[in-house]
Every structure is written in C-alpha cells, then in structure tokens.
C-alpha atoms as a PDB file:
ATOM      1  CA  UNK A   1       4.439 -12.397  10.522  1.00  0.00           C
ATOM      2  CA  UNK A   2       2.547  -9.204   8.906  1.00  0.00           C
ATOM      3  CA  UNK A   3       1.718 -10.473   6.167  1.00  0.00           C
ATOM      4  CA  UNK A   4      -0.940 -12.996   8.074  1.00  0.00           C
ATOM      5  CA  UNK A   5      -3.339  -9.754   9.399  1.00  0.00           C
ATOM      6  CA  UNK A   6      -5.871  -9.979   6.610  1.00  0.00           C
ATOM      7  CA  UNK A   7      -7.322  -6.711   5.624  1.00  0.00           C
ATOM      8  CA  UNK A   8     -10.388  -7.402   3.321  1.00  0.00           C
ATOM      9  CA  UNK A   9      -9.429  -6.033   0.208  1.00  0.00           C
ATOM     10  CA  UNK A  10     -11.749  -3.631  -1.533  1.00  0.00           C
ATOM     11  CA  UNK A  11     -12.816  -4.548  -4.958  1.00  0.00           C
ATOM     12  CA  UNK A  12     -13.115  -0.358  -5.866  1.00  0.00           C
ATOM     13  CA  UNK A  13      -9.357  -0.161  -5.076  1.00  0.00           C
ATOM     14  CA  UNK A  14      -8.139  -2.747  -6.980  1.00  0.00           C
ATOM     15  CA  UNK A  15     -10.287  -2.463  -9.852  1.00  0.00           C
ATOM     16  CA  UNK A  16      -8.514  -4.216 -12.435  1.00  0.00           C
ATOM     17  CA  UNK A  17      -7.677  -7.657 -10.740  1.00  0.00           C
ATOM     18  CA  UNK A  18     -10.111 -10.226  -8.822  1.00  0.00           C
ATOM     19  CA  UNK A  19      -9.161  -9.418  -5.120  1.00  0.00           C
ATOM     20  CA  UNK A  20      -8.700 -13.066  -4.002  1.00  0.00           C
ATOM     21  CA  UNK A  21      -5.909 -13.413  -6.573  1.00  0.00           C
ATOM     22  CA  UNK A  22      -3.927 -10.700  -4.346  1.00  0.00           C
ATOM     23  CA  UNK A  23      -1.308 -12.249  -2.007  1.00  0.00           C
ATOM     24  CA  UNK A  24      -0.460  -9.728   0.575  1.00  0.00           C
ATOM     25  CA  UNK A  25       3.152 -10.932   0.918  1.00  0.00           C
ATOM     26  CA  UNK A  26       4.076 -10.998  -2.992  1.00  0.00           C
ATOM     27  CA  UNK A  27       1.995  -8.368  -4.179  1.00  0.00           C
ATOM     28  CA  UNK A  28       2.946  -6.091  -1.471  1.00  0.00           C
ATOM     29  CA  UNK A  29       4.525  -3.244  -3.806  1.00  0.00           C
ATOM     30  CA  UNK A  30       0.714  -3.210  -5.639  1.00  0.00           C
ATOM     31  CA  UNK A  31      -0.953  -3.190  -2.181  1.00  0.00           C
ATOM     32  CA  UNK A  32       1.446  -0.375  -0.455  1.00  0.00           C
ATOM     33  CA  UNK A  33       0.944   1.959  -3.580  1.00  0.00           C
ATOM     34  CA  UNK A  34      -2.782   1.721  -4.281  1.00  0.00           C
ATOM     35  CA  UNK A  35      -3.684   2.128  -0.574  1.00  0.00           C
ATOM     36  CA  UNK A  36      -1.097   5.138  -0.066  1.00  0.00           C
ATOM     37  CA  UNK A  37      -2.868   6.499  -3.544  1.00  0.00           C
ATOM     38  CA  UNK A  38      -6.171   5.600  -3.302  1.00  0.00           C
ATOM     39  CA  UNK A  39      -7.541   4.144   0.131  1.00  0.00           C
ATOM     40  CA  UNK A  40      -9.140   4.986   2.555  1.00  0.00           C
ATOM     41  CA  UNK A  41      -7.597   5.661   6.230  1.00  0.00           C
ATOM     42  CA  UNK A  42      -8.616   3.012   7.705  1.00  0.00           C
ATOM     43  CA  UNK A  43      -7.058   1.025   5.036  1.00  0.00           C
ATOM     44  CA  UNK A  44      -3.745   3.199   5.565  1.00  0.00           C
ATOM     45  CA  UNK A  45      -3.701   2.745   9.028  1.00  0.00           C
ATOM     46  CA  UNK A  46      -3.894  -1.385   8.256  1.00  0.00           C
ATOM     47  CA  UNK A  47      -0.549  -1.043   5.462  1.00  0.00           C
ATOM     48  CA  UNK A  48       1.134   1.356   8.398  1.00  0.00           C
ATOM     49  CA  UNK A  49       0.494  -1.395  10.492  1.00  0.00           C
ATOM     50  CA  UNK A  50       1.499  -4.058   8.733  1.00  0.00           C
ATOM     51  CA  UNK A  51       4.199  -3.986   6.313  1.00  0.00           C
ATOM     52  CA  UNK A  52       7.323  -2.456   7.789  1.00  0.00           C
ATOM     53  CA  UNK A  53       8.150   1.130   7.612  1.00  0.00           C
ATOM     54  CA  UNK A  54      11.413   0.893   5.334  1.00  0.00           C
ATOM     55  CA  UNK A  55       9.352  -1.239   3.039  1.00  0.00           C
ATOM     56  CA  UNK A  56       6.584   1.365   2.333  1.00  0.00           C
ATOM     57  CA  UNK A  57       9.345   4.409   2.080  1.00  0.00           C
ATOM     58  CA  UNK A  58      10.934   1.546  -0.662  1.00  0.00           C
ATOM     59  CA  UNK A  59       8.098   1.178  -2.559  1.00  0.00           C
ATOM     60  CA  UNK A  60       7.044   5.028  -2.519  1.00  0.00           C
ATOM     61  CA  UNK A  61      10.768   5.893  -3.915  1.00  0.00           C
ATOM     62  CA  UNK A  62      10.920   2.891  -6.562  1.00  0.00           C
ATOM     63  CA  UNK A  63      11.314   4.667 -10.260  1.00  0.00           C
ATOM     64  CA  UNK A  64       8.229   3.391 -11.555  1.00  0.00           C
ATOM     65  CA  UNK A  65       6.274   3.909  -8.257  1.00  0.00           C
ATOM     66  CA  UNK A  66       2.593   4.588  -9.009  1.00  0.00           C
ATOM     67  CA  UNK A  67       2.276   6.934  -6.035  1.00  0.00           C
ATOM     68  CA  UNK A  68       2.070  10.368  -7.771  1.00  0.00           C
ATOM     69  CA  UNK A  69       4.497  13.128  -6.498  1.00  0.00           C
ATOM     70  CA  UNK A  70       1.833  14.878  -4.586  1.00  0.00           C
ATOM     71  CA  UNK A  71       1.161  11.771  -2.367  1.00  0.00           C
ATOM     72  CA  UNK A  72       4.869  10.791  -2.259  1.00  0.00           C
ATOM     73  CA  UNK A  73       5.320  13.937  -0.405  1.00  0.00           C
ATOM     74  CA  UNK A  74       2.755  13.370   1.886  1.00  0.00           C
ATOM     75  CA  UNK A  75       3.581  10.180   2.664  1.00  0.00           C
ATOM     76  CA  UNK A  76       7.480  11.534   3.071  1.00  0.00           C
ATOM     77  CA  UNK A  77       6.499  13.962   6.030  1.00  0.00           C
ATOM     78  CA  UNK A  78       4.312  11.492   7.290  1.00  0.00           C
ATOM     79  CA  UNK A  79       7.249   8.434   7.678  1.00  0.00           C
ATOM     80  CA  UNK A  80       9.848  10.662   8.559  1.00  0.00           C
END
C-alpha cells in the first residue's frame, strides 16, 4: 500500500506537532497540504509518489484547504 513508503518527516515542516505522532495514512490531508505548501521537491516528488493523484487534487480543492491560491494553481497545471 502507499501509505507504507516512509518519508522521514521534517520537523521544520511540521512545526507545530511532534513528527512521530503523524500517521501517513490518517493524517494524509495535513501531509498533502504542507508538502504542496511548504516542502521541498524532493519531498513533493515522495507525496506525488505516494498518495494517489485524485487524492492530492481532493485535498488541494477541499474549502478549508491550507494550500493558498497561488500554489493551488500550480499544483492544478501540474496534475492536469
């Protein structure tokens, strides 16, 4: 399954919560958007990887998404 890769979780992106308290499967919507926001490629290339397309596009158009519009339309040409 995807969620079993394990990415090692940077304690700079995810600031406000200890790192090993992150399940990859549950908290996916929290991964997806601070990675798309905030990470670094490598790190994108490991969510693109990973979680399925349609989920990422899902998270990036939820109503409270945290991915700001900028990135969201990024992200939009990108998964096309």
């Amino acid at each position: 399954m995807w969620y079993n890769t394990v990415m090692k979780l940077r304690k700079s992106l995810f600031w406000d919560t200890d790192t090993k308290n992150i399940d990859l499967k549950k908290n996916a919507r929290y991964v997806i958007e601070r990675v798309l926001e905030f990470g670094y490629p490598k790190e994108v290339g490991w969510v693109m990887k990973n979680y399925p397309k349609s989920t990422v596009k899902n998270v990036m158009n939820l109503p409270r998404s945290q991915v700001r519009p900028k990135s969201k339309a990024l992200w939009s040409l990108i998964l096309k």
